[in-house]
C-alpha atoms as a PDB file:
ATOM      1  CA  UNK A   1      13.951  -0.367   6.254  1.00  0.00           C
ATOM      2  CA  UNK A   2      11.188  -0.881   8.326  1.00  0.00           C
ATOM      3  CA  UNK A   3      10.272   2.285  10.241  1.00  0.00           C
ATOM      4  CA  UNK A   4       7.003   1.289  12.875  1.00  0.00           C
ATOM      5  CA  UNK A   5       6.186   5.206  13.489  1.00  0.00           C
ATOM      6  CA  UNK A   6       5.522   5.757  10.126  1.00  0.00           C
ATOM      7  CA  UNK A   7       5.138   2.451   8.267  1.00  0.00           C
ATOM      8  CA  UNK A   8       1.301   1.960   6.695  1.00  0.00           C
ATOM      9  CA  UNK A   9       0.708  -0.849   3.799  1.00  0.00           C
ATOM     10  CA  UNK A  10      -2.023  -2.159   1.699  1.00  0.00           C
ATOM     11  CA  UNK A  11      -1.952  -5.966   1.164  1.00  0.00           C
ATOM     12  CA  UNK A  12      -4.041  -6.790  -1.730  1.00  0.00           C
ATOM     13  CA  UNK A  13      -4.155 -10.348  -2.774  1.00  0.00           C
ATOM     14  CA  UNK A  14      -4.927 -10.570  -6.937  1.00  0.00           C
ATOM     15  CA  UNK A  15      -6.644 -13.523  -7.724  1.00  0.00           C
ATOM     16  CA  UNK A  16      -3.513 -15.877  -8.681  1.00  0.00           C
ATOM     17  CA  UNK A  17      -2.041 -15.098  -5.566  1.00  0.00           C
ATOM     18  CA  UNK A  18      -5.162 -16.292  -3.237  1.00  0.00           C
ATOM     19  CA  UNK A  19      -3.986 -19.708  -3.434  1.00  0.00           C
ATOM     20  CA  UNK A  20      -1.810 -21.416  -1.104  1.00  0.00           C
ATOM     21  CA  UNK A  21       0.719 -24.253  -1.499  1.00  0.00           C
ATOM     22  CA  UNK A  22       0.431 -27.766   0.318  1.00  0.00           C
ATOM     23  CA  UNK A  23       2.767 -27.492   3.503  1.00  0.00           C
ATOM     24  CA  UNK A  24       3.917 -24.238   2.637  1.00  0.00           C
ATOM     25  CA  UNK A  25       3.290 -21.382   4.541  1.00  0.00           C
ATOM     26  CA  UNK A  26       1.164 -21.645   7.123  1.00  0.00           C
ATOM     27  CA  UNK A  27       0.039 -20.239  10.846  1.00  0.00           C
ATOM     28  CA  UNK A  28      -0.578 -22.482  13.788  1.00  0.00           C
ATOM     29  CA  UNK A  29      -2.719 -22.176  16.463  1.00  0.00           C
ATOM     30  CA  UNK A  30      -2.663 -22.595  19.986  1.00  0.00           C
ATOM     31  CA  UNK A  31      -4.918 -25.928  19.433  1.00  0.00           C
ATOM     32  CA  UNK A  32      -2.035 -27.034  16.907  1.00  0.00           C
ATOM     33  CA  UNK A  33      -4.217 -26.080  14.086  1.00  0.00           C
ATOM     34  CA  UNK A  34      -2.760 -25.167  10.367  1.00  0.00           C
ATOM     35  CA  UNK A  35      -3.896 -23.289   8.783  1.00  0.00           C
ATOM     36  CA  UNK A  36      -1.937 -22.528   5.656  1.00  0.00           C
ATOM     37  CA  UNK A  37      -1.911 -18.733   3.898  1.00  0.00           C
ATOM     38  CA  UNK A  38      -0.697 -17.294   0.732  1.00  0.00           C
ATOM     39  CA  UNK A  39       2.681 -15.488   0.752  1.00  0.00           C
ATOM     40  CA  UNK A  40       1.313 -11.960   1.193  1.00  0.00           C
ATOM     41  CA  UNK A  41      -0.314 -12.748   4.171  1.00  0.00           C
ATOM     42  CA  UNK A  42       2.692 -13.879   5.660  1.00  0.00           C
ATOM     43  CA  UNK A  43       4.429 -10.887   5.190  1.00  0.00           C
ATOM     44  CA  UNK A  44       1.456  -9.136   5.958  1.00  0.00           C
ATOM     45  CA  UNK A  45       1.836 -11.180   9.265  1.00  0.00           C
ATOM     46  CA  UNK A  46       5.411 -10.332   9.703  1.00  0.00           C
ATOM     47  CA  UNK A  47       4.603  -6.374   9.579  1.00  0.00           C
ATOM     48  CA  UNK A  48       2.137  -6.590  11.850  1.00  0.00           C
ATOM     49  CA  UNK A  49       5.189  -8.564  14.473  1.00  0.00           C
ATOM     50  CA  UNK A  50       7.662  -6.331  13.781  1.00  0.00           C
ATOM     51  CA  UNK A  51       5.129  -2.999  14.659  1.00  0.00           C
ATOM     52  CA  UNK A  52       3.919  -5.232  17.500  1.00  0.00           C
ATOM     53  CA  UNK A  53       7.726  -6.031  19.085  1.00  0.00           C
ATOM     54  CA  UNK A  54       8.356  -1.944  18.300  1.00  0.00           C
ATOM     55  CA  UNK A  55       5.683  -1.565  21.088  1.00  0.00           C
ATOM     56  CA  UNK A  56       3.415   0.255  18.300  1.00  0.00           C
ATOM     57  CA  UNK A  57      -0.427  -0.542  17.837  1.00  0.00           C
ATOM     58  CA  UNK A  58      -1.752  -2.212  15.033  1.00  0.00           C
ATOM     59  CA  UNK A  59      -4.881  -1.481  13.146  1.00  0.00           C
ATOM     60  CA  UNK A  60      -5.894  -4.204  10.410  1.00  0.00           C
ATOM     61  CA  UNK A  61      -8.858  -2.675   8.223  1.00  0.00           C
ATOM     62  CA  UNK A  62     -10.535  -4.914   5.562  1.00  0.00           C
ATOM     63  CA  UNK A  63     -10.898  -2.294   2.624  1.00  0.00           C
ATOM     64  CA  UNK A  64     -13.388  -3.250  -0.460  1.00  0.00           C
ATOM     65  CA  UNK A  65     -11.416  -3.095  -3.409  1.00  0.00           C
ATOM     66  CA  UNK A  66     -13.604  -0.943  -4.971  1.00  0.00           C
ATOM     67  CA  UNK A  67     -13.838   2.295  -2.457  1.00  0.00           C
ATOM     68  CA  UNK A  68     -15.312   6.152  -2.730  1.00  0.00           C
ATOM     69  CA  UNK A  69     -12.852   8.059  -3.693  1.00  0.00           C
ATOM     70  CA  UNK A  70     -12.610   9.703   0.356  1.00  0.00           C
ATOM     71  CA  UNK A  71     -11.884   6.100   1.478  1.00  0.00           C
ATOM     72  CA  UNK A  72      -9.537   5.206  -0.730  1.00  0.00           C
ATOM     73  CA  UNK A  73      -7.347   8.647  -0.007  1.00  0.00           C
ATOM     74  CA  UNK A  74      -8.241   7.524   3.988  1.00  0.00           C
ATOM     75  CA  UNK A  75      -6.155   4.202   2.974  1.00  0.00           C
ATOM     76  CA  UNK A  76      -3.335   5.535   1.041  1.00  0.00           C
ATOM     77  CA  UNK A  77      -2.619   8.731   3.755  1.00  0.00           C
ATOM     78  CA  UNK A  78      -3.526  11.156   1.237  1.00  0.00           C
ATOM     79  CA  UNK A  79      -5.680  14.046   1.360  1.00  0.00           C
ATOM     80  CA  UNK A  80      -9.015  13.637   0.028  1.00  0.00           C
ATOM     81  CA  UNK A  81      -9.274  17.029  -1.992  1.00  0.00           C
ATOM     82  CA  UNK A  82      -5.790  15.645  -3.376  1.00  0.00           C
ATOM     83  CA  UNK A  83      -6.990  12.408  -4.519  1.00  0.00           C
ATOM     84  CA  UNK A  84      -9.798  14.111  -5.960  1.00  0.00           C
ATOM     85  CA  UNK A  85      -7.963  16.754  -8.354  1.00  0.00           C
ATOM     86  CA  UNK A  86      -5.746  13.835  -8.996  1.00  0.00           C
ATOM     87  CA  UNK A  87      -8.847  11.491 -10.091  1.00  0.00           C
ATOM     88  CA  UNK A  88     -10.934  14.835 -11.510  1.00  0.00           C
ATOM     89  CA  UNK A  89      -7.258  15.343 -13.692  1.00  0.00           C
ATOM     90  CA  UNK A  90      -7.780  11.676 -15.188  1.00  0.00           C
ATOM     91  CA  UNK A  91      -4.338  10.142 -13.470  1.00  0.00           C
ATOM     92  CA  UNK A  92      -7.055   7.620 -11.649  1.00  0.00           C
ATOM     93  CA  UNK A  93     -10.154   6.061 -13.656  1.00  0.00           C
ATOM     94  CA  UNK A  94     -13.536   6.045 -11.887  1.00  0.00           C
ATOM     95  CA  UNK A  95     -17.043   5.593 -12.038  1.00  0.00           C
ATOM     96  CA  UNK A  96     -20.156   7.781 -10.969  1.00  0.00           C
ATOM     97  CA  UNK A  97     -22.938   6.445  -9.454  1.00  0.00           C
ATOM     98  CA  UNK A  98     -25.619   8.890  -8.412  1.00  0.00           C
ATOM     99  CA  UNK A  99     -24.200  10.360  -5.221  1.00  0.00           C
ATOM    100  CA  UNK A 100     -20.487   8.290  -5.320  1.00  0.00           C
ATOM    101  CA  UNK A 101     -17.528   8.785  -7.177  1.00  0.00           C
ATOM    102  CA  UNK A 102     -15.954   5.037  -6.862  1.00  0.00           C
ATOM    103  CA  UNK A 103     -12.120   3.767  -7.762  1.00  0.00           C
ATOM    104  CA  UNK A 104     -10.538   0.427  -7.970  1.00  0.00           C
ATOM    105  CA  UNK A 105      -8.669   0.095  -4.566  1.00  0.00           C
ATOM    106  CA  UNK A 106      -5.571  -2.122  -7.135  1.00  0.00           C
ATOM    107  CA  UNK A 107      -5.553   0.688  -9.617  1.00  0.00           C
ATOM    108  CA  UNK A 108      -5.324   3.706  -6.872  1.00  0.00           C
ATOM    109  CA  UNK A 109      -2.495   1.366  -4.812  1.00  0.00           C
ATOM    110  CA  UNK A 110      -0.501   1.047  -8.403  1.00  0.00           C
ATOM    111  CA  UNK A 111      -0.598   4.543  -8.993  1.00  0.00           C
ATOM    112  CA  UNK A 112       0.143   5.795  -5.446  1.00  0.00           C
ATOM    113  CA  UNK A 113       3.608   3.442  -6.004  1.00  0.00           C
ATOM    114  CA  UNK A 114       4.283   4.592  -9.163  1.00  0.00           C
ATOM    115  CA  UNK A 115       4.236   8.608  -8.304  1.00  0.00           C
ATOM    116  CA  UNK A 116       6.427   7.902  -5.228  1.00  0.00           C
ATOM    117  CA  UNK A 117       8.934   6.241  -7.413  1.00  0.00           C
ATOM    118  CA  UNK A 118       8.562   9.437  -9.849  1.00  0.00           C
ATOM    119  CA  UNK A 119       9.356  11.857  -6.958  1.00  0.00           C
ATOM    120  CA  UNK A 120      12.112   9.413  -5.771  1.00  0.00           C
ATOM    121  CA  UNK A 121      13.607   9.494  -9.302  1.00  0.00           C
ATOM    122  CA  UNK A 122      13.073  13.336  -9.641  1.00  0.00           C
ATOM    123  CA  UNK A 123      14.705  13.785  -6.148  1.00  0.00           C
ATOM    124  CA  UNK A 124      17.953  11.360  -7.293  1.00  0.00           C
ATOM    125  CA  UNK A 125      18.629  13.141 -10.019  1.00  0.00           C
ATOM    126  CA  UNK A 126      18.461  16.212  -8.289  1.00  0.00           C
ATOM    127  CA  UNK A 127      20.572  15.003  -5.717  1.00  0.00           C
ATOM    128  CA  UNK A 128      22.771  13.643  -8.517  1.00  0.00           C
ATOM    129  CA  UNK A 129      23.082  17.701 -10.134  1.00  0.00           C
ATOM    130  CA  UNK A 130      23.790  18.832  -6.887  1.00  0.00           C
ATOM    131  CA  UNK A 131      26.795  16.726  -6.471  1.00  0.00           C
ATOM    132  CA  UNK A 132      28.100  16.988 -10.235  1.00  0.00           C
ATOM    133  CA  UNK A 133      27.556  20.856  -9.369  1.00  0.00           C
ATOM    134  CA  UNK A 134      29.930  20.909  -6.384  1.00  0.00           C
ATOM    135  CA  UNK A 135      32.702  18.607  -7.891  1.00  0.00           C
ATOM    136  CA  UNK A 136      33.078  21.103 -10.105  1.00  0.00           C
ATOM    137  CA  UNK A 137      33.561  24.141  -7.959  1.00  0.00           C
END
């Protein structure tokens, strides 16, 4: 459900999805001009309407995909002292330059969705006891 207030995404296109399909999708400009787009940007177009017609604002941020490890929690809403135990604790690779811890942008995105669907999981099943717990009083 979408939910403007609180509703913040990453669109990342990999490399096989950069392409674009012959009269497929497509945005048109006021000169009539197409311009055609791969599917994530289309959807990444639609979530930018459907903030727009909420009367939110939109902010649209190109992000390297390689980042600083600050950045990178800046773009996923976390914490930077989080994302740093977290990367310090090995869950996320990185390199080291000289004065700049870097991660892959793809990799930190992956893992962000993956530990939300852990603490979704964790939070069903304890949902799930709950309810077993009162059927049986």
């Amino acid at each position: 459900m979408f939910r403007p207030e609180m509703d913040s995404r990453i669109y990342l296109l990999d490399e096989d999805d950069r392409g674009t399909i012959p009269d497929g999708l497509a945005v048109i400009g006021p000169d009539g001009v197409r311009e055609e787009i791969p599917q994530l940007a289309y959807r990444a177009v639609q979530h930018v309407l459907e903030a727009m017609r909420a009367g939110r604002a939109v902010k649209i941020v190109p992000l390297r995909t390689e980042l600083p490890i600050d950045e990178a929690a800046d773009a996923i809403g976390m914490a930077r002292d989080e994302l740093r135990e977290y990367v310090a604790e090995g869950a996320v690779p990185f390199r080291s330059t000289q004065y700049v811890d870097w991660v892959n942008l793809a990799e930190v995105i992956e893992w962000n969705n993956q530990r939300y669907e852990e603490q979704g999981a964790a939070l069903d099943a304890m949902m799930a006891d709950d309810d077993s717990r009162n059927d049986e009083e």
